[in-house]
Protein backbone atom coordinates (compact mmCIF):
# COMPACT_ATOMS: atom_id res chain seq x y z
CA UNK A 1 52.56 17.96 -0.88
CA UNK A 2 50.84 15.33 -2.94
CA UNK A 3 51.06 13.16 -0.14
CA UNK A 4 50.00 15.07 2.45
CA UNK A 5 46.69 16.38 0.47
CA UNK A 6 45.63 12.03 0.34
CA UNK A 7 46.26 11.79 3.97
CA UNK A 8 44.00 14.36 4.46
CA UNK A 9 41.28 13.00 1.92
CA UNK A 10 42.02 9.54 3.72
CA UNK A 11 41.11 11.25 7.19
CA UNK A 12 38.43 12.84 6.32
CA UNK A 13 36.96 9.67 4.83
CA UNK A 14 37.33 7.51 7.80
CA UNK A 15 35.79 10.25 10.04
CA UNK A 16 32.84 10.00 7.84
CA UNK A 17 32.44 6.49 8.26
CA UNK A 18 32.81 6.53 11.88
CA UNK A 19 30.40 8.86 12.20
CA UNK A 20 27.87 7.46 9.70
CA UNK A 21 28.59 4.12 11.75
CA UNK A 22 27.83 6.06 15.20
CA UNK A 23 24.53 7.36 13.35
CA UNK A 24 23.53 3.77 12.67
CA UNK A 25 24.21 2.63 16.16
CA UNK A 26 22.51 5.70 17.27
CA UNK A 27 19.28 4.65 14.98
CA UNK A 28 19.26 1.48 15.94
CA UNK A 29 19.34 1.94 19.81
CA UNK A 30 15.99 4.18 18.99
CA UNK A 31 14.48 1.83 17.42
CA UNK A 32 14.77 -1.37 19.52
CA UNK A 33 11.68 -3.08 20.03
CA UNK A 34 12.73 -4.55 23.55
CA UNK A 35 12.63 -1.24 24.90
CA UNK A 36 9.54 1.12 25.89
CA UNK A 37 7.40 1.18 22.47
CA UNK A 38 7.40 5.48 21.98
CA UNK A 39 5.37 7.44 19.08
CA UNK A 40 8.17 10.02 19.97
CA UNK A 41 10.89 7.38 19.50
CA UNK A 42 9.72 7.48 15.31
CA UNK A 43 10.37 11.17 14.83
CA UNK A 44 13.18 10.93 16.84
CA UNK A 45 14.61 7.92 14.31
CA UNK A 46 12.93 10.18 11.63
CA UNK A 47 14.86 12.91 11.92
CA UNK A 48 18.01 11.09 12.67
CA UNK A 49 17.72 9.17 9.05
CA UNK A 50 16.99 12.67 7.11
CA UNK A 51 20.04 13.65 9.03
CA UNK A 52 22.56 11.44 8.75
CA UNK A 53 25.52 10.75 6.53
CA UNK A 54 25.27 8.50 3.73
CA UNK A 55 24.35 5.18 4.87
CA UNK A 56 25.91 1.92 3.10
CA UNK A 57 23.40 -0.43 0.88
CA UNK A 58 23.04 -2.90 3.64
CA UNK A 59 22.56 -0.37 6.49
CA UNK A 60 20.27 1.20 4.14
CA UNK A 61 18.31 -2.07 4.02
CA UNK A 62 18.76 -2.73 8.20
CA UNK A 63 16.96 0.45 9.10
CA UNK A 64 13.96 0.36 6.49
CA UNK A 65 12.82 -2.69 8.29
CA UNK A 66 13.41 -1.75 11.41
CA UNK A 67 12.41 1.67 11.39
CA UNK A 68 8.93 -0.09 9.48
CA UNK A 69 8.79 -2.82 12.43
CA UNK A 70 8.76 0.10 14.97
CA UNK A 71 5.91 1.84 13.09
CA UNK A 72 3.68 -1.13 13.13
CA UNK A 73 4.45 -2.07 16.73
CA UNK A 74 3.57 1.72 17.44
CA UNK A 75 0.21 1.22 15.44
CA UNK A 76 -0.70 -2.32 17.06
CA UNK A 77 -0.52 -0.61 20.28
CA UNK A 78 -2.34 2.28 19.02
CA UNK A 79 -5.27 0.72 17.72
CA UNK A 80 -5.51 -1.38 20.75
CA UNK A 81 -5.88 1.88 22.87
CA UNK A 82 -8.55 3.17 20.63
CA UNK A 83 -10.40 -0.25 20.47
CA UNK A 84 -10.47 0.17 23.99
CA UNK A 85 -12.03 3.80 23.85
CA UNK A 86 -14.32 2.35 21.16
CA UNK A 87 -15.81 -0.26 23.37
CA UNK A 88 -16.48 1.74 26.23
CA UNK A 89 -18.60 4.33 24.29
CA UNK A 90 -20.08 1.48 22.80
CA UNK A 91 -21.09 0.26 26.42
CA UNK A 92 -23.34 3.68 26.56
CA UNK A 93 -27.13 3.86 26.05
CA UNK A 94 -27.37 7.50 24.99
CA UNK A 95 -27.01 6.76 20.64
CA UNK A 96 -26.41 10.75 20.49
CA UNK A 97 -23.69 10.71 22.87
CA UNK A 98 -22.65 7.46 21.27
CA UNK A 99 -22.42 9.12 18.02
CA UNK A 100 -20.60 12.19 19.18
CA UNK A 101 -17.87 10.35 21.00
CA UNK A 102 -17.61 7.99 18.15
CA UNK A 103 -16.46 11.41 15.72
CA UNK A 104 -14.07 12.81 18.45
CA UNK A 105 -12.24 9.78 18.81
CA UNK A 106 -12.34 9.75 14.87
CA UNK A 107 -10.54 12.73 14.69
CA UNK A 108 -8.31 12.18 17.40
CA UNK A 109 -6.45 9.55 15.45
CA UNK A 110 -5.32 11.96 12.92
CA UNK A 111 -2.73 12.88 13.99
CA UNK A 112 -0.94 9.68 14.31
CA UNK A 113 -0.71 10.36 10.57
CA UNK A 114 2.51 12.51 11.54
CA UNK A 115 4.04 9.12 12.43
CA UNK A 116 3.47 7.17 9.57
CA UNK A 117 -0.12 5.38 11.33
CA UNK A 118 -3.26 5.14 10.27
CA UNK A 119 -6.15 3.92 12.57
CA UNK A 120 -9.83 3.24 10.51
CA UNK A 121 -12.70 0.73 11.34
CA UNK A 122 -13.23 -2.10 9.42
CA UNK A 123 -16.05 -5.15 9.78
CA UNK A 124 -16.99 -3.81 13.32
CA UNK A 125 -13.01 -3.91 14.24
CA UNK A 126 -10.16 -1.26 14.71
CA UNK A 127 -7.38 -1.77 12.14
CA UNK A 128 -4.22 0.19 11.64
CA UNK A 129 -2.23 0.42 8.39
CA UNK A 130 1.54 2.00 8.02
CA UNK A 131 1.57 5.11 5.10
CA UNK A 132 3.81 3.30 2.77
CA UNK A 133 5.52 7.08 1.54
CA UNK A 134 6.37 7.95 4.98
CA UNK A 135 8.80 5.41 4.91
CA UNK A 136 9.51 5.43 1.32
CA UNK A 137 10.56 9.27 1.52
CA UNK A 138 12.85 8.88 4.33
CA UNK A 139 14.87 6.32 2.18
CA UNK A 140 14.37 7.58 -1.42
CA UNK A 141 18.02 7.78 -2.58
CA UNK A 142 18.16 4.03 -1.57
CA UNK A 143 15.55 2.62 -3.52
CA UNK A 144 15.34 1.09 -6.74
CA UNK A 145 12.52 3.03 -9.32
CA UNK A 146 10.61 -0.18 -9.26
CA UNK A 147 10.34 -0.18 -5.69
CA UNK A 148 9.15 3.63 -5.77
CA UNK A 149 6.65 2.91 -7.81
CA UNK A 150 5.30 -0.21 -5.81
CA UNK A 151 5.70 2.58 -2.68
CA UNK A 152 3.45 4.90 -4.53
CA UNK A 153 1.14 2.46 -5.27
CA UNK A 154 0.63 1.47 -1.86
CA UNK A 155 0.35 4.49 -0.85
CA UNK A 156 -3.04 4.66 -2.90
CA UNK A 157 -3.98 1.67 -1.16
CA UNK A 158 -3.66 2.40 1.92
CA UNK A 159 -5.28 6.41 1.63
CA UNK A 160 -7.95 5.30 -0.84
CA UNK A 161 -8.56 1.05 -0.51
CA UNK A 162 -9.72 -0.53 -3.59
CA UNK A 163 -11.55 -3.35 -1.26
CA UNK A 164 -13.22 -3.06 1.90
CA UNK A 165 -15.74 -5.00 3.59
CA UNK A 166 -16.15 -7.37 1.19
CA UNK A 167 -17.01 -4.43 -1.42
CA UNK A 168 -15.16 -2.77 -4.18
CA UNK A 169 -14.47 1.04 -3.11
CA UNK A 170 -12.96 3.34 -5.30
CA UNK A 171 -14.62 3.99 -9.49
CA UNK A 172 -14.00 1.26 -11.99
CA UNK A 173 -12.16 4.31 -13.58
CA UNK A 174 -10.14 4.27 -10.80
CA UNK A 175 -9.46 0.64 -10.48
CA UNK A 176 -8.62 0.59 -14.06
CA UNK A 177 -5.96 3.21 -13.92
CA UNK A 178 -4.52 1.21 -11.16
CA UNK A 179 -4.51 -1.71 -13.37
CA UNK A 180 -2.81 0.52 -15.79
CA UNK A 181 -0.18 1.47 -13.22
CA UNK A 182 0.61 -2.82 -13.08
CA UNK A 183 0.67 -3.26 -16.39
CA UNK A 184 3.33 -0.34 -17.50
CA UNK A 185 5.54 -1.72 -14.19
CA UNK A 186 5.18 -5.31 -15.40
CA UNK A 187 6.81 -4.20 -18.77
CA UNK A 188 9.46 -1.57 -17.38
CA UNK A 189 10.44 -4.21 -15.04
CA UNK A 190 10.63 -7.72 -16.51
CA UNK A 191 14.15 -8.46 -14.58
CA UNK A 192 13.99 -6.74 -11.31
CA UNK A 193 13.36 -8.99 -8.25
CA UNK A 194 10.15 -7.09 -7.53
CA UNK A 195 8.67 -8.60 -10.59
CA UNK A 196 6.38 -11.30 -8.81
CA UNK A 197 4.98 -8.47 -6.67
CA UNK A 198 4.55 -6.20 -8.90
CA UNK A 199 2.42 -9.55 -11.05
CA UNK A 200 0.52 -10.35 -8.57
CA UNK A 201 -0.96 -6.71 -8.30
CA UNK A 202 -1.94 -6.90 -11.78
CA UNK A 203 -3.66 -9.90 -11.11
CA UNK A 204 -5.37 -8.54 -7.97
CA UNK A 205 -6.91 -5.68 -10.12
CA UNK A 206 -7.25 -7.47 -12.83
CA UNK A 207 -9.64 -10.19 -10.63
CA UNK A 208 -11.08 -6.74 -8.93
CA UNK A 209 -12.29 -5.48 -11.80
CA UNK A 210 -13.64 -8.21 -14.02
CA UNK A 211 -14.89 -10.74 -11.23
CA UNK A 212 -15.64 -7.90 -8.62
CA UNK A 213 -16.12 -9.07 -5.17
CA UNK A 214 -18.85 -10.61 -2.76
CA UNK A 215 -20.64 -7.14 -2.16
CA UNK A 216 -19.83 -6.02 -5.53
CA UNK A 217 -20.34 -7.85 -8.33
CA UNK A 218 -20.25 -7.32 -12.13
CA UNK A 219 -23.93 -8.23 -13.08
CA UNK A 220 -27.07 -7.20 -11.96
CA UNK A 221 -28.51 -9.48 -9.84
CA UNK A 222 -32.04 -9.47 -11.44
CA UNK A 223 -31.36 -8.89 -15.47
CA UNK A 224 -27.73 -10.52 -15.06
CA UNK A 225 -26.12 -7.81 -17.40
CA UNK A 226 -23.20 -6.56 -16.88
CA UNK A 227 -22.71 -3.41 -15.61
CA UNK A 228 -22.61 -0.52 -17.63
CA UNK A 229 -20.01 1.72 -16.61
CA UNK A 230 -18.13 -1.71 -15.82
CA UNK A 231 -18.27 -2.58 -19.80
CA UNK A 232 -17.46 0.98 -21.10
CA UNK A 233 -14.43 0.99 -18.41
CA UNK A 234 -13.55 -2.24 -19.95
CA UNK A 235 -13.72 -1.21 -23.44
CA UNK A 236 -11.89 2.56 -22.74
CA UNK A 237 -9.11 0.19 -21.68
CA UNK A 238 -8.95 -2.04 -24.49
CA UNK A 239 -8.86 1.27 -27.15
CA UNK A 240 -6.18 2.86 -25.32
CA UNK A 241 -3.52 -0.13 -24.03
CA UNK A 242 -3.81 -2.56 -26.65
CA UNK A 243 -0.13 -3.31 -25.84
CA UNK A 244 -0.89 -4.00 -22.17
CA UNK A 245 -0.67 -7.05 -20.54
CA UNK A 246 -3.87 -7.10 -19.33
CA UNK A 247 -5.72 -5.91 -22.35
CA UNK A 248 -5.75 -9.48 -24.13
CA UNK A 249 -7.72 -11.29 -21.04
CA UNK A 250 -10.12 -7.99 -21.08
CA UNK A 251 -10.42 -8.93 -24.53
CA UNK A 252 -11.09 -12.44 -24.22
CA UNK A 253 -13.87 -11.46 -21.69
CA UNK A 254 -15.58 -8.99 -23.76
CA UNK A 255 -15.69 -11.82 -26.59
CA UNK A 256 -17.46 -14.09 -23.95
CA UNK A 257 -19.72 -10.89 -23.46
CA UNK A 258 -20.73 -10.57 -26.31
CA UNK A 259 -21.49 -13.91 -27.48
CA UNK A 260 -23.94 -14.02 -24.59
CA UNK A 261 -25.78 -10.79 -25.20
CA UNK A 262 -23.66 -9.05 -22.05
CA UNK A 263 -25.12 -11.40 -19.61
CA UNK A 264 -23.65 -13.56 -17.25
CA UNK A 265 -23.37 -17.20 -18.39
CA UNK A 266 -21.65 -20.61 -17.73
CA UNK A 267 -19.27 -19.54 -19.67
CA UNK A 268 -18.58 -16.36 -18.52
CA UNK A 269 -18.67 -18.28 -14.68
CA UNK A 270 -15.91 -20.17 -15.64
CA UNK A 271 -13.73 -17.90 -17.34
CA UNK A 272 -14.08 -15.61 -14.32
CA UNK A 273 -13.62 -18.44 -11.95
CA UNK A 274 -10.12 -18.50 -13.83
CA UNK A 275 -8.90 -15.50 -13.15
CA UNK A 276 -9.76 -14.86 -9.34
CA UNK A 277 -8.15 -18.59 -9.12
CA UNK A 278 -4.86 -17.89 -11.30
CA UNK A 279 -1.87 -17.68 -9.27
């Protein structure tokens, strides 16, 4: 009887494999780029992932990036439509019409959101982005916590951009708590092979918020103070992570701040030259 009963656990086993190796094949044949490039073809592949068996680590891996390649090959073809559209209403001479045609084609984009795609305008030029979670979610249970946080993260990016068009776009608040974000990852995570990633987007906010960028930047141009809610940001930081990472070159800045009356300086130049140079 004993016997019999492993048979039937050994049976069942391999019929699961076979068909989680059928589902792969399946997934795969979807999402091959030398075919016809379909927005239907992602929630096809979509649904097929959320439905599946249990895929192995390496499988796992396989389909992220392909199932991400097909995304972005769907958005650079995408974008290219709507530049298209864009130019030709730019071609117009009516600025009302212009304007009006301009909004519906903004809106019709959204819903490319329901496959993962994003399509904005940036410096005069249509850009596309993939949504980080949509792609994230599908493969949760296969992902390591570090990389679910970096997902998350990205996700911010991508739905609310700290930098665009030269200019710093979200609160210094808000740039902060990203900083934060970096800074509690880079200590969870001192082993994991993420861990240069995960650096250098402490050092990108880091550089973001004390050196700013070309459109925004931390002193006024006329008085050559630093900015107010720039300092208190800096300082709120400082009071509550003094463990963080970070927290000991925002202290080294606020030192150079302060010996110069919280105005820029040649010494304040170089030490900021530093850190948007630091690799």
């Amino acid at each position: 009887m004993k016997k019999i009963f492993t048979l039937t656990l050994l049976t069942l086993f391999l019929v699961g494999c076979n068909d989680s190796q059928r589902q792969y094949e399946a997934i795969v044949k979807t999402l091959d780029l030398n075919n016809s490039i379909e927005l239907e073809n992602i929630k096809k592949a979509h649904l097929m992932i959320s439905e599946a068996h249990e895929f192995t680590p390496e499988q796992a891996v396989d389909l992220q990036e392909r199932f991400t390649s097909y995304i972005g090959a769907c958005a650079q073809q995408e974008a290219q439509k709507v530049e298209e559209k864009y130019n030709t209403i730019l071609s117009g001479d009516d600025s009302e019409i212009i304007e009006q045609q301009i909004n519906a084609l903004n809106k019709s984009v959204e819903p490319l959101r329901e496959y993962g795609i994003i399509i904005y305008s940036a410096e005069g030029y249509i850009e596309s982005e993939i949504m980080p979670m949509y792609i994230a979610e599908l493969f949760w249970k296969y992902l390591s916590e570090a990389e679910r946080n970096l997902a998350k993260l990205a996700e911010l990016e991508v739905e609310y951009p700290s930098l665009q068009d030269a200019s710093i776009t979200i609160s210094y608040q808000e740039l902060s708590d990203r900083l934060q974000i970096c800074d509690d990852m880079v200590q969870k995570f001192p082993k994991d092979d993420l861990h240069p990633q995960i650096v250098a987007c402490q050092k990108f906010y880091l550089s973001l918020l004390l050196a700013g960028a070309d459109n925004s930047v931390p002193f006024d141009w006329e008085t050559k103070k630093l900015n107010t809610e720039l300092r208190q940001t800096i300082i709120n930081y400082i009071a509550e992570h003094p463990e963080s990472e970070s927290t000991k070159t925002l202290k080294e800045f606020i030192a150079i701040m302060k010996r110069n009356n919280y105005q820029s300086s040649t010494e304040s130049d170089a030490f900021l030259r530093k850190i948007s140079t630091e690799d």
